[in-house]
Protein backbone atom coordinates (compact mmCIF):
# COMPACT_ATOMS: atom_id res chain seq x y z
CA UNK A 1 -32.60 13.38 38.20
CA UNK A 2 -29.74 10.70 39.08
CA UNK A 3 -29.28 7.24 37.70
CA UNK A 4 -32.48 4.93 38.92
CA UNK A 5 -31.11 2.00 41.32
CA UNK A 6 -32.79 -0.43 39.32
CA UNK A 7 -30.60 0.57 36.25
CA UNK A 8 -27.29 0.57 38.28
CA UNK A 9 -28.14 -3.00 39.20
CA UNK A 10 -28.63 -4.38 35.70
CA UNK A 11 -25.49 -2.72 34.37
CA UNK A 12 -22.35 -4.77 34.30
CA UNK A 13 -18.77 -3.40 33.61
CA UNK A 14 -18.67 -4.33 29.70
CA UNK A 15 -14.78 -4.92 29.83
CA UNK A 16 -15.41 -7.87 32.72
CA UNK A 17 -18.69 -8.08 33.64
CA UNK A 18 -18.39 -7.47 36.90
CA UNK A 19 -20.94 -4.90 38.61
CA UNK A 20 -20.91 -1.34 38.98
CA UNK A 21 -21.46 0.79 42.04
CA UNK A 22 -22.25 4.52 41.76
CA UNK A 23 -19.60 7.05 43.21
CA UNK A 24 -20.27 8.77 46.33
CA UNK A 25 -20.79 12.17 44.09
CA UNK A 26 -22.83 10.71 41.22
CA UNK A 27 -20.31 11.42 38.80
CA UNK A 28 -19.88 8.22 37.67
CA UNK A 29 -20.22 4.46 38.43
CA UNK A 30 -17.31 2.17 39.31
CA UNK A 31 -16.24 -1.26 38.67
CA UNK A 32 -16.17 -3.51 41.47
CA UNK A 33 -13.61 -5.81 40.14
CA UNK A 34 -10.21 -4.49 42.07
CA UNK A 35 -8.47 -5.59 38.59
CA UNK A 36 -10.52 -3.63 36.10
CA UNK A 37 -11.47 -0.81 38.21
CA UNK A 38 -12.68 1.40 35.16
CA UNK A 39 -14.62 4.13 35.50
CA UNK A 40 -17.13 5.33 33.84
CA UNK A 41 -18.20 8.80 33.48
CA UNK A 42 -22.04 9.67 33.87
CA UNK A 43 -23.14 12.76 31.51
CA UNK A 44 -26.22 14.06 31.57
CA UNK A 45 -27.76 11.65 34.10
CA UNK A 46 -26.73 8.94 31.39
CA UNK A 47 -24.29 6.25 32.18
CA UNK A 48 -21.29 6.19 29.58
CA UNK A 49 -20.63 2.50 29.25
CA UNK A 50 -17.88 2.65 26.78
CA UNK A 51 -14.57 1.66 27.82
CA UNK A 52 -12.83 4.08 25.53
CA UNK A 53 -14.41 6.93 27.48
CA UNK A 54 -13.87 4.96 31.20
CA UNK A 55 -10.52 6.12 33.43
CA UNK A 56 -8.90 3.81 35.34
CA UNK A 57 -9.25 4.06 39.51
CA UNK A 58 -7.44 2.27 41.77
């Protein structure tokens, strides 16, 4: 089961608040702001919003 798009639209990037988009793969769901760009890793079809887990992606 992936990530529901009505989740992925409520989420915001908790370092800027910008949105997130899903990656191609479903791995994980990217920032949209070209200066945070964090990453952050879904696990278990669970969204890991914490920016000490996110990797940066330029």
């Amino acid at each position: 089961m992936a990530v529901p798009p009505e989740l992925i639209e409520i989420l915001r990037c908790p370092k800027c608040k910008s949105k997130v988009e899903i990656k191609p793969d479903n791995s994980a769901l990217k920032c949209v702001n070209v200066e945070c760009s964090l990453v952050y890793p879904i696990k278990d079809d669970i969204p890991v919003m914490l920016i000490e887990e996110a990797s940066v992606e330029k």
